[in-house]
N, C-alpha and C. Protein backbone atom coordinates (compact mmCIF):
# COMPACT_ATOMS: atom_id res chain seq x y z
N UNK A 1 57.26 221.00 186.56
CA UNK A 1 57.93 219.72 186.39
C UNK A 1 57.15 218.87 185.38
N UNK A 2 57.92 218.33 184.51
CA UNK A 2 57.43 217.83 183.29
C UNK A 2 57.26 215.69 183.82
N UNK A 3 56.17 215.43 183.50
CA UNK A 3 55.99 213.90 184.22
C UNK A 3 55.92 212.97 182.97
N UNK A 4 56.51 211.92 182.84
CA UNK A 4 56.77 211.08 181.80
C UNK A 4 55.15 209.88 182.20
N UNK A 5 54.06 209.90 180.99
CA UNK A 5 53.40 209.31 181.06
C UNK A 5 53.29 207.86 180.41
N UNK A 6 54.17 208.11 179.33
CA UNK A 6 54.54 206.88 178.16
C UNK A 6 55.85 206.95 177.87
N UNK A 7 56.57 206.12 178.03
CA UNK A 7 58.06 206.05 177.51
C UNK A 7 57.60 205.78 176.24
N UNK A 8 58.96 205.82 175.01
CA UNK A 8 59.12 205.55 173.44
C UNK A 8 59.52 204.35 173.93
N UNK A 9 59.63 202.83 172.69
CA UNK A 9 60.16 201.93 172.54
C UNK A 9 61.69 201.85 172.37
N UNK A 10 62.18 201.58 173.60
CA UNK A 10 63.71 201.73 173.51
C UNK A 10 64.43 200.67 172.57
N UNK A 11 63.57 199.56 172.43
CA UNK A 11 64.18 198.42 171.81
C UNK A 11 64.23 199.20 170.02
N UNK A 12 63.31 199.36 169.91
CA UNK A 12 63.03 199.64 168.73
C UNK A 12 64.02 200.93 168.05
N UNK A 13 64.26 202.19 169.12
CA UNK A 13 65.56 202.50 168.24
C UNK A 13 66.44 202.69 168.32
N UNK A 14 67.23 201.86 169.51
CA UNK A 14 68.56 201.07 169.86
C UNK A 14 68.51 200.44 168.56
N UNK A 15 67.78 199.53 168.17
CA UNK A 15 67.47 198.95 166.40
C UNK A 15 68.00 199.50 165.42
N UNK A 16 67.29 200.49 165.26
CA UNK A 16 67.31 201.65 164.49
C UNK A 16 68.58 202.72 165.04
N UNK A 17 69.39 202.37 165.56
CA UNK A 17 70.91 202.95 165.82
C UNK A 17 71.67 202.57 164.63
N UNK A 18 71.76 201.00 164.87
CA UNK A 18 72.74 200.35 164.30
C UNK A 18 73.25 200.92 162.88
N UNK A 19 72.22 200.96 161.82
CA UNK A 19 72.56 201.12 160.35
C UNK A 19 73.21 202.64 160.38
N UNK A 20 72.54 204.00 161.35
CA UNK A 20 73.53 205.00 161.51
C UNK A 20 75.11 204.77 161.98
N UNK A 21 74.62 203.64 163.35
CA UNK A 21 76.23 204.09 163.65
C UNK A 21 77.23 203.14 163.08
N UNK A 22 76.81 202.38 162.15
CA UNK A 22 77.29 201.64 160.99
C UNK A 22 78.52 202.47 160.45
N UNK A 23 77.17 203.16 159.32
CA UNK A 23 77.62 204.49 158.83
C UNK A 23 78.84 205.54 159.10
N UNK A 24 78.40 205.85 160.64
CA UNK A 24 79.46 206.94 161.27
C UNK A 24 81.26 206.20 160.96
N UNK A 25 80.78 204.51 161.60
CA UNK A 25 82.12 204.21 161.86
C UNK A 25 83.22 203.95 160.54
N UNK A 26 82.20 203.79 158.98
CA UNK A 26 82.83 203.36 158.37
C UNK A 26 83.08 204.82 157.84
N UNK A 27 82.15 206.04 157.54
CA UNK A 27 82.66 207.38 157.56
C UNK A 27 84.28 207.91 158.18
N UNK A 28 84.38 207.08 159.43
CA UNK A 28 85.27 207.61 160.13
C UNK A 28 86.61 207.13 159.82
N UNK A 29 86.11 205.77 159.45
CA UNK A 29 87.38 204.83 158.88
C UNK A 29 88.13 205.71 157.99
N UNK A 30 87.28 205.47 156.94
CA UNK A 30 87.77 206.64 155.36
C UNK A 30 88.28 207.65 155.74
N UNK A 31 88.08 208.45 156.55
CA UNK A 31 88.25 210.14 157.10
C UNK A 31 89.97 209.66 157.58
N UNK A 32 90.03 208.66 158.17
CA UNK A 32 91.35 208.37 159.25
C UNK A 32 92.28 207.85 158.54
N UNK A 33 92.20 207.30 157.31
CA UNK A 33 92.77 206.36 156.13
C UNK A 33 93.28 207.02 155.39
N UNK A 34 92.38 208.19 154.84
CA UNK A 34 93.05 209.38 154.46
C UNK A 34 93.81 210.63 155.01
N UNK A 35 93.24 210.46 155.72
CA UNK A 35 93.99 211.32 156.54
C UNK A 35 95.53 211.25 156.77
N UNK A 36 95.67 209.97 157.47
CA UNK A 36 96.86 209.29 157.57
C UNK A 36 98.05 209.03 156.19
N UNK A 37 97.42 209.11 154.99
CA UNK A 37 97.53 209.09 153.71
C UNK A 37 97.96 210.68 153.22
N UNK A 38 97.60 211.42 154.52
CA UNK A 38 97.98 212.72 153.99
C UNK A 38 97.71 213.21 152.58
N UNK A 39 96.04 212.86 152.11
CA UNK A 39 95.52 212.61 150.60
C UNK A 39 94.11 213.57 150.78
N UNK A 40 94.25 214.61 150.12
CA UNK A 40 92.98 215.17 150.54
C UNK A 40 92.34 215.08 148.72
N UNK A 41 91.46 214.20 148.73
CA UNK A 41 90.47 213.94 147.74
C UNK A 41 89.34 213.93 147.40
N UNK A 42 88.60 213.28 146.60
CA UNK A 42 86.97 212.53 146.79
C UNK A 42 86.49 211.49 148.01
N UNK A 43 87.65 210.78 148.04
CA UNK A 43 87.43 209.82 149.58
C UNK A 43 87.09 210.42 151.07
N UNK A 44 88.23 211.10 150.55
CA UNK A 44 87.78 212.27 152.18
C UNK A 44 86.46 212.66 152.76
N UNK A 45 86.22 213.41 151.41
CA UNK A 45 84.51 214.07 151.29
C UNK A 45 83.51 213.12 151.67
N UNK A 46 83.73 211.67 151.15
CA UNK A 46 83.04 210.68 150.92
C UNK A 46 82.65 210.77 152.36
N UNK A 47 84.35 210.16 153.03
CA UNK A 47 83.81 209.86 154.33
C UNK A 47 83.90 210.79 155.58
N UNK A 48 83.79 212.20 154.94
CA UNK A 48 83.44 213.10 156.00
C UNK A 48 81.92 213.30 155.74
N UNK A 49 81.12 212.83 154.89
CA UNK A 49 79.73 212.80 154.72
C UNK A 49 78.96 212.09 154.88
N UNK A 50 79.42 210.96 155.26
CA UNK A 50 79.25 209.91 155.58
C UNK A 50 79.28 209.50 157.51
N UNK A 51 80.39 210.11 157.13
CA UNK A 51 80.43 211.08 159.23
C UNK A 51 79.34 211.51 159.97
N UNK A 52 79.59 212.81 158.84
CA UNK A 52 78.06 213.92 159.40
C UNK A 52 76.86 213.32 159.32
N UNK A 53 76.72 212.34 158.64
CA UNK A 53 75.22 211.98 157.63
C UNK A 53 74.87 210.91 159.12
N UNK A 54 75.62 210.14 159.25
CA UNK A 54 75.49 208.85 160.60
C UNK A 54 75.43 209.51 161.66
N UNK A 55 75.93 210.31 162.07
CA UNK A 55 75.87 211.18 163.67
C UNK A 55 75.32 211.68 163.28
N UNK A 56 74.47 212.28 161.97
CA UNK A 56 72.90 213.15 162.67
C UNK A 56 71.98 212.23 162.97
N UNK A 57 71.99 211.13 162.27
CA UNK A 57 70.80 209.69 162.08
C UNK A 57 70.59 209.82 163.83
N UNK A 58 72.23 209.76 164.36
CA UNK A 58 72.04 208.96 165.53
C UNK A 58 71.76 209.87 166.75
N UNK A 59 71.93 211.34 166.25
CA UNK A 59 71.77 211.99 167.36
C UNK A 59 69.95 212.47 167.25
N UNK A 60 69.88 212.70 166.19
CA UNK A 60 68.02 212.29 166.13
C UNK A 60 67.28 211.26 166.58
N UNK A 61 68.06 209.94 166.47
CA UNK A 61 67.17 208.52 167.36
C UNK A 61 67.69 209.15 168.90
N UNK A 62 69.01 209.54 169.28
CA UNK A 62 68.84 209.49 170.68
C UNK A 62 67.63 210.55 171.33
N UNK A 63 67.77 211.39 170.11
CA UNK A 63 66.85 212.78 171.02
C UNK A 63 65.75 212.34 170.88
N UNK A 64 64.92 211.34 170.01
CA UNK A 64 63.84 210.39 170.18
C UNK A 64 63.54 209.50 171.55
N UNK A 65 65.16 208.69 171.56
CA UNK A 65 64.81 208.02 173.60
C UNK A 65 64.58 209.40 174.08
N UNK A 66 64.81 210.36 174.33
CA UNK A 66 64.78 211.14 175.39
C UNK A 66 63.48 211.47 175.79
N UNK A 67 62.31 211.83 174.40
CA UNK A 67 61.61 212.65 174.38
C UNK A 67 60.47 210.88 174.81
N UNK A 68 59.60 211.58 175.76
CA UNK A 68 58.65 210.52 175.94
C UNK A 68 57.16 211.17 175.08
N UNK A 69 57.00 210.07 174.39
CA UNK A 69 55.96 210.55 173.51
C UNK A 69 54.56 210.92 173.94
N UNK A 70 54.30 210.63 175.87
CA UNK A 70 53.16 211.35 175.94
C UNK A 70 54.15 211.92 177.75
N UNK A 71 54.02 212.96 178.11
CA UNK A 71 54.10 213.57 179.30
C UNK A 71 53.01 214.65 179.35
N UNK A 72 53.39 215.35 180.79
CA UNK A 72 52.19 216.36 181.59
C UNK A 72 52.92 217.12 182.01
N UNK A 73 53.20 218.58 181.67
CA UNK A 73 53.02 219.34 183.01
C UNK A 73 52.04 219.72 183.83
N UNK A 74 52.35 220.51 184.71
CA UNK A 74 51.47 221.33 185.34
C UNK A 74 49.78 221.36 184.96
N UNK A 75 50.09 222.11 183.57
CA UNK A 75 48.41 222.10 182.92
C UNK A 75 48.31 221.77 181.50
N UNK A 76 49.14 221.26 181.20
CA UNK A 76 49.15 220.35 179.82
C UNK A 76 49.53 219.03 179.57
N UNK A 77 48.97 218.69 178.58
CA UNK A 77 49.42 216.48 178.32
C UNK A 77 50.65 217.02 176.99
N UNK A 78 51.48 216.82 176.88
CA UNK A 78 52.46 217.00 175.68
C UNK A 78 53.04 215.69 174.99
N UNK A 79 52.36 215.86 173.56
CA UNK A 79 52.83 214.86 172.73
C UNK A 79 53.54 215.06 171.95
N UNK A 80 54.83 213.88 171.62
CA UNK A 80 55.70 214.40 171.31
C UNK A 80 56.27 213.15 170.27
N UNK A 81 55.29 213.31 169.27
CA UNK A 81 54.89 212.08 168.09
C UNK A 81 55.48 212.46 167.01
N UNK A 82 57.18 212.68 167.25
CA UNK A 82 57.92 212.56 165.60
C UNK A 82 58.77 214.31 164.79
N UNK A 83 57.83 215.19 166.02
CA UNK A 83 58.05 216.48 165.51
C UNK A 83 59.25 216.82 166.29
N UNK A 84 59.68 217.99 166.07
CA UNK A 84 60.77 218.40 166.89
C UNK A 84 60.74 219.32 168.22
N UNK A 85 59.33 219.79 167.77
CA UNK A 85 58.52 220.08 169.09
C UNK A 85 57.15 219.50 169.78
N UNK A 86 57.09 219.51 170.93
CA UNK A 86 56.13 218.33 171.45
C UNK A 86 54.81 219.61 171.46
N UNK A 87 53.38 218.91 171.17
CA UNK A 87 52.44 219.62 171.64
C UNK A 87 51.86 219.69 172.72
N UNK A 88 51.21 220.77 173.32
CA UNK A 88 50.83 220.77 174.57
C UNK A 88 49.76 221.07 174.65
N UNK A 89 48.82 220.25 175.04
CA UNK A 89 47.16 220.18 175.03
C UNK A 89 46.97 220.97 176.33
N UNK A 90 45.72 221.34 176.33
CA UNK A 90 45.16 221.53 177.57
C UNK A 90 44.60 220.40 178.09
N UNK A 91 44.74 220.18 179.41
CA UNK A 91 43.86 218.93 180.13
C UNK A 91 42.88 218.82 179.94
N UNK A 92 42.20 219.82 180.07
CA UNK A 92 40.56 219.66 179.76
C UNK A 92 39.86 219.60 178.51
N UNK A 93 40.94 219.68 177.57
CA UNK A 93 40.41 219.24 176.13
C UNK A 93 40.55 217.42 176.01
N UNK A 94 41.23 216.86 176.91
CA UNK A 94 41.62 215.18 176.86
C UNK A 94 39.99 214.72 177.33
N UNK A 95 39.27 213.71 176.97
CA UNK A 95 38.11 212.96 177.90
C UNK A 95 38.79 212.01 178.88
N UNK A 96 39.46 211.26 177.97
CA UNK A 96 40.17 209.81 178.35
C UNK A 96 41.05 209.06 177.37
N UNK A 97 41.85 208.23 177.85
CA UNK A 97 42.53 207.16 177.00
C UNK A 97 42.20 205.93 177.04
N UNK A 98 42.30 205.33 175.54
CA UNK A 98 41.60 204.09 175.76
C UNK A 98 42.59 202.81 175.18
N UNK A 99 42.67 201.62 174.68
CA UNK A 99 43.26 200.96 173.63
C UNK A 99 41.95 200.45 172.64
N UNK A 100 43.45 200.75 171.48
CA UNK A 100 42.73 200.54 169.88
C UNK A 100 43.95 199.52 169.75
N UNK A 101 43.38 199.25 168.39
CA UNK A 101 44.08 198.20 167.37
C UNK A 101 43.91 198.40 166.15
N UNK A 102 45.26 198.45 165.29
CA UNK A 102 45.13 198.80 164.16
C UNK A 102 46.23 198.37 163.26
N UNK A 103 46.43 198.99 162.44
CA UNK A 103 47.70 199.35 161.49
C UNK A 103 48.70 199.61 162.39
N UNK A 104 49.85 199.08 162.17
CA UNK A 104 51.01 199.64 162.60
C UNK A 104 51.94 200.91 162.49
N UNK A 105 51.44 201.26 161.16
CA UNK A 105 52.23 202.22 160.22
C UNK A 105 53.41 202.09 159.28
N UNK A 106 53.58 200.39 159.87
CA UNK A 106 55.14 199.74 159.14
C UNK A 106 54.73 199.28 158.09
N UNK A 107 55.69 198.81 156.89
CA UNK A 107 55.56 198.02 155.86
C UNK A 107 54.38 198.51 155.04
N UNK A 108 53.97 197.70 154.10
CA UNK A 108 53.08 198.34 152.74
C UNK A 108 51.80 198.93 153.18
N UNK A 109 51.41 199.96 152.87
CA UNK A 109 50.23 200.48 152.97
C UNK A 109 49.16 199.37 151.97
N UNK A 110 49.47 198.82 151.46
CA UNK A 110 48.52 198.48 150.64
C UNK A 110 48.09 197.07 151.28
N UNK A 111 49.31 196.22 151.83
CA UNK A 111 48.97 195.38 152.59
C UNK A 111 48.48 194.97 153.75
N UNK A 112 48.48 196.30 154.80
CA UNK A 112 47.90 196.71 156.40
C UNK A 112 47.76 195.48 156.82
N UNK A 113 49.06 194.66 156.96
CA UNK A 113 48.57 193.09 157.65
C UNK A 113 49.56 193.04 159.10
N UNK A 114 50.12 194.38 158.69
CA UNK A 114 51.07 194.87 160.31
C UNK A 114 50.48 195.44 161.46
N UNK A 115 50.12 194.42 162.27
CA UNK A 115 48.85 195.08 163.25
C UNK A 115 49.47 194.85 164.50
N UNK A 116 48.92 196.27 164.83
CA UNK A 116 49.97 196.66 167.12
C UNK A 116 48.83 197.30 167.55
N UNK A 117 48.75 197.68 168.64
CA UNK A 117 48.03 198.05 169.52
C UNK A 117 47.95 199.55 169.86
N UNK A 118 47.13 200.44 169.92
CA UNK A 118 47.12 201.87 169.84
C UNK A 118 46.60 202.43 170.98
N UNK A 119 47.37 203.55 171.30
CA UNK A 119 46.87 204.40 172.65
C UNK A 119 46.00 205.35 171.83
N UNK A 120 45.12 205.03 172.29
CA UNK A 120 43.98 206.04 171.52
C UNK A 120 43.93 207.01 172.73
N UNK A 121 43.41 208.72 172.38
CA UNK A 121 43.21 209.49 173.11
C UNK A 121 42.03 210.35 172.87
N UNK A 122 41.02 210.72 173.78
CA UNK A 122 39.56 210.85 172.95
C UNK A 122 39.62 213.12 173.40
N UNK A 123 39.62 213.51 172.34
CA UNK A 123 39.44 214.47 172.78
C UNK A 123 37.51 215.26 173.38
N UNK A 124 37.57 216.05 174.22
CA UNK A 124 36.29 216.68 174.67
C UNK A 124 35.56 217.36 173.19
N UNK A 125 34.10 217.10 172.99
CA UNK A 125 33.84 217.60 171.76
C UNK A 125 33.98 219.15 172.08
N UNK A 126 33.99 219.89 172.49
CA UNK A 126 33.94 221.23 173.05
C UNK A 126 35.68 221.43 172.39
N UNK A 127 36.04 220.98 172.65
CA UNK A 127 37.61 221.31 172.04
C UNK A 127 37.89 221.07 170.35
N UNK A 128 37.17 221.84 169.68
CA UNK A 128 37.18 221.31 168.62
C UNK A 128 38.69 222.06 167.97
N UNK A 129 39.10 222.92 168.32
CA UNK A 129 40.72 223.05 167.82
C UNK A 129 41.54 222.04 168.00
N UNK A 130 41.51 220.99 168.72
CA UNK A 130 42.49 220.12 169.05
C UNK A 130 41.93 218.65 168.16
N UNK A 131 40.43 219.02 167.55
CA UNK A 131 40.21 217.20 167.00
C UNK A 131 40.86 216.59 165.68
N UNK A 132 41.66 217.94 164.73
CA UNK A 132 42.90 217.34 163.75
C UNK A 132 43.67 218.23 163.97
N UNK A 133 44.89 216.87 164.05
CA UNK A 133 46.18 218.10 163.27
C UNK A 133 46.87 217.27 162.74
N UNK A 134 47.86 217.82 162.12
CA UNK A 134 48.92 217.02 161.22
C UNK A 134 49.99 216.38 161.69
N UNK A 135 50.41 215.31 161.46
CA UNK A 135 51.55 214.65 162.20
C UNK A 135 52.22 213.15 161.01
N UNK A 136 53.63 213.01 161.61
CA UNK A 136 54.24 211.82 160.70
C UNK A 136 53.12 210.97 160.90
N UNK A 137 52.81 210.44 159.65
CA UNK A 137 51.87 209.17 159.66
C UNK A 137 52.51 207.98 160.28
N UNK A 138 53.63 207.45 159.96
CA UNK A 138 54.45 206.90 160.77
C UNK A 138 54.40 206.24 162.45
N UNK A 139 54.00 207.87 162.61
CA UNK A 139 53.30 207.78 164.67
C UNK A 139 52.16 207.50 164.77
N UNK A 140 51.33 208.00 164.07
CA UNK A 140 50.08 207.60 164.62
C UNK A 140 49.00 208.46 163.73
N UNK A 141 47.97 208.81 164.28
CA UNK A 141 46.91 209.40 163.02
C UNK A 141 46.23 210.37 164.38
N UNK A 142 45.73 211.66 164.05
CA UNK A 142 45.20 212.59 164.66
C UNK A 142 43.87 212.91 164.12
N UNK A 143 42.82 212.71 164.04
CA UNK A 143 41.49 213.00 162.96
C UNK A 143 40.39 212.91 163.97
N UNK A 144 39.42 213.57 164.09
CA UNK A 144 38.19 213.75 164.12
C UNK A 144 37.60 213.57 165.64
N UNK A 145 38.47 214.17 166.30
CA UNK A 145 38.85 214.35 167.90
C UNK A 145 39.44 213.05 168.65
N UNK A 146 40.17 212.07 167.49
CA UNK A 146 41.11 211.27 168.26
C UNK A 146 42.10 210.81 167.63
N UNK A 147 43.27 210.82 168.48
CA UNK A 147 44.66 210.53 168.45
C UNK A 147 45.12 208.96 168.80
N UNK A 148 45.29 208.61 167.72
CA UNK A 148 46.03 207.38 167.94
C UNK A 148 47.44 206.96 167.92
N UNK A 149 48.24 206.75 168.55
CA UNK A 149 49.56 206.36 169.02
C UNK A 149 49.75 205.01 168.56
N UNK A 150 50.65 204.79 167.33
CA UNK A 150 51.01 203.17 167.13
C UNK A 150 52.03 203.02 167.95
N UNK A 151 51.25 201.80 168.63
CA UNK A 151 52.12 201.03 169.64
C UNK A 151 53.53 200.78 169.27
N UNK A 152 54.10 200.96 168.05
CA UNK A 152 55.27 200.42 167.73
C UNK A 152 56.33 201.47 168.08
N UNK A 153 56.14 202.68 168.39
CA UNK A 153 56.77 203.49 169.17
C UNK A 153 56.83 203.80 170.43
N UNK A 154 55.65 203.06 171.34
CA UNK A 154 56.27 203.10 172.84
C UNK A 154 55.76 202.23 173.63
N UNK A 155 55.94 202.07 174.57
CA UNK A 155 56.40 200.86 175.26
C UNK A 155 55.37 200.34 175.20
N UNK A 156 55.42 199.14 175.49
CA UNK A 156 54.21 198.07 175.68
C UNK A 156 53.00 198.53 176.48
N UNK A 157 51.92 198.32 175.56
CA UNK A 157 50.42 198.92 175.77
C UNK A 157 49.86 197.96 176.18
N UNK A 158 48.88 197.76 177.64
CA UNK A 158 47.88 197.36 178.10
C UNK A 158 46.76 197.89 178.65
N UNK A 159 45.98 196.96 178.97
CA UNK A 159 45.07 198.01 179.70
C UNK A 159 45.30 198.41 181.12
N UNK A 160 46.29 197.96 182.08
CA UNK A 160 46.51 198.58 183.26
C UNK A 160 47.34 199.88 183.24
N UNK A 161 48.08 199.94 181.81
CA UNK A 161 48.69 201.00 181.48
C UNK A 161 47.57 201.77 181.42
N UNK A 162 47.00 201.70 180.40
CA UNK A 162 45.36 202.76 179.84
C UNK A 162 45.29 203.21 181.19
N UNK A 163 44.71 201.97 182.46
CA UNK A 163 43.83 202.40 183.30
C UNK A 163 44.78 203.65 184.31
N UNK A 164 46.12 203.21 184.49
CA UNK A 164 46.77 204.30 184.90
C UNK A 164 47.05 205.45 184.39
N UNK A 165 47.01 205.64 183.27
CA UNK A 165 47.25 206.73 182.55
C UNK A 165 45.77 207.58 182.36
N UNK A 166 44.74 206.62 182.74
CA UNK A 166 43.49 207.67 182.84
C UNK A 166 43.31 208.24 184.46
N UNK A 167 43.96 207.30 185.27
CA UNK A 167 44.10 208.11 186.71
C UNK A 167 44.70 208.83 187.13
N UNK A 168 45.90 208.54 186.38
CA UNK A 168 47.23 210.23 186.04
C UNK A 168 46.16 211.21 185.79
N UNK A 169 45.37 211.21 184.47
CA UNK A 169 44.58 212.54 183.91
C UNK A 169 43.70 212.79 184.83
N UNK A 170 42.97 212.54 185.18
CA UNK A 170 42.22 212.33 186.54
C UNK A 170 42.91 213.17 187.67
N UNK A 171 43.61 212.94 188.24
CA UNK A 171 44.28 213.49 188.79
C UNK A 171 44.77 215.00 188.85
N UNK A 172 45.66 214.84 187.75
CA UNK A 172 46.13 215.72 187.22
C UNK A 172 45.06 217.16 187.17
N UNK A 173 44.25 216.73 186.10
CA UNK A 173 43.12 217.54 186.14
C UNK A 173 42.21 217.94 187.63
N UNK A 174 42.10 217.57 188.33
CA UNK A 174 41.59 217.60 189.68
C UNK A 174 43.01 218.50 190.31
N UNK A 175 43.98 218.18 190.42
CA UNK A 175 44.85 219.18 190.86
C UNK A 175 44.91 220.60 190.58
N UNK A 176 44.38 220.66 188.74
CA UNK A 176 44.78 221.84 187.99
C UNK A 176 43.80 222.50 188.42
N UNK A 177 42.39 222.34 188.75
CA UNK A 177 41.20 223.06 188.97
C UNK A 177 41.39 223.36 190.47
N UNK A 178 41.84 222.67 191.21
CA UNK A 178 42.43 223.63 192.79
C UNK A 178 43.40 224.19 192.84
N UNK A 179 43.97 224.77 192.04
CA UNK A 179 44.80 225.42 191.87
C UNK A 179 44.79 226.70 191.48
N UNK A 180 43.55 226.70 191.01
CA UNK A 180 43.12 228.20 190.10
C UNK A 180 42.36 228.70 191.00
C-alpha cells in the first residue's frame, strides 16, 4: 500500500487548468462550427488541434493532482517531481527531512527574487548512488546528497509538517527492519 506523505499544490494547477481548458473549449467550438457547416477545411484541423493540444495540457495537470510528490511504500519513499515515473528510494538511504528556503524556480533566473520554502531531504552519505540525479529544474534541485522540493508545488510547508514527515520515516523504517 502506497502512503501519501506530501500532497502537490492543488491550487496551483487547478490555475494552471484554465489556459488548457480554455483551449480545449475553443478547439471544440471550431470542430462543432464546422462541422455543422458540413466544411471540412483548414479550420477543422485548426480546431481539432487545438482539441488534442488542450486535453493533453489537461490530462497531464490532472495526472499531476493525482501523483503526490513524496509517498512510501512498504520499503521505499517515492518521488514523484515532474517525471512520468516516480522514484523509489530505499529508506535507508533518506537521514531526514528538513526545511530550506530558496528560489522558487518561477520567473527569471537571473532575478531569483521568487522565494518559497523547500522540503529539503538529506540523503545517508553511504548512499552515494542516490546523492544526484537529474530532474525538471522547475521541481526542485537533486545535488550532492540533497533534494530539494520547491514549495511551489506542494502543499504548504512547515515545520510540524517536516516534524511529521520525519516520524513517518522513522517509523516506517523501524517497521521495514522487523520485517526482515
Amino acid at each position: 500500500m502506497v502512503e501519501t506523505w506530501l500532497r502537490p499544490n492543488r491550487r496551483v494547477l487547478w490555475l494552471g487548468c484554465t489556459a488548457p481548458l480554455l483551449t480545449t473549449v475553443v478547439g471544440a467550438l471550431i470542430v462543432v462550427w464546422r462541422y455543422r457547416q458540413n466544411t471540412l477545411d483548414g479550420w477543422l484541423f485548426f480546431g481539432l488541434g487545438l482539441l488534442m493540444l488542450g486535453a493533453a495540457a489537461v490530462a497531464g495537470l490532472l495526472l499531476m493532482l493525482m501523483q503526490p510528490p513524496v509517498a512510501c511504500d512498504p520499503r521505499h519513499v517515492r518521488f514523484h517531481l515532474g517525471q512520468w515515473r516516480s522514484i523509489h528510494v530505499p529508506m535507508e538511504a533518506i537521514d531526514c527531512f528538513f526545511l530550506g528556503e530558496g528560489s522558487s524556480g518561477l520567473g527569471s533566473r537571473a532575478s531569483g527574487k521568487v522565494k518559497a520554502s523547500h522540503l529539503v531531504v538529506r540523503f545517508a552519505e553511504r548512499a552515494v548512488e542516490w546523492h544526484n540525479r537529474d530532474m525538471k529544474p522547475a521541481f526542485g534541485k537533486w545535488q550532492d546528497g540533497y533534494l530539494s522540493i520547491y514549495g511551489t508545488w506542494c502543499e504548504s510547508l512547515d515545520e510540524d509538517l517536516v516534524r511529521g514527515l520525519n516520524k513517518r520515516l522513522a517509523a516506517a523504517k523501524r517497521i521495514a527492519r522487523e520485517s526482515q
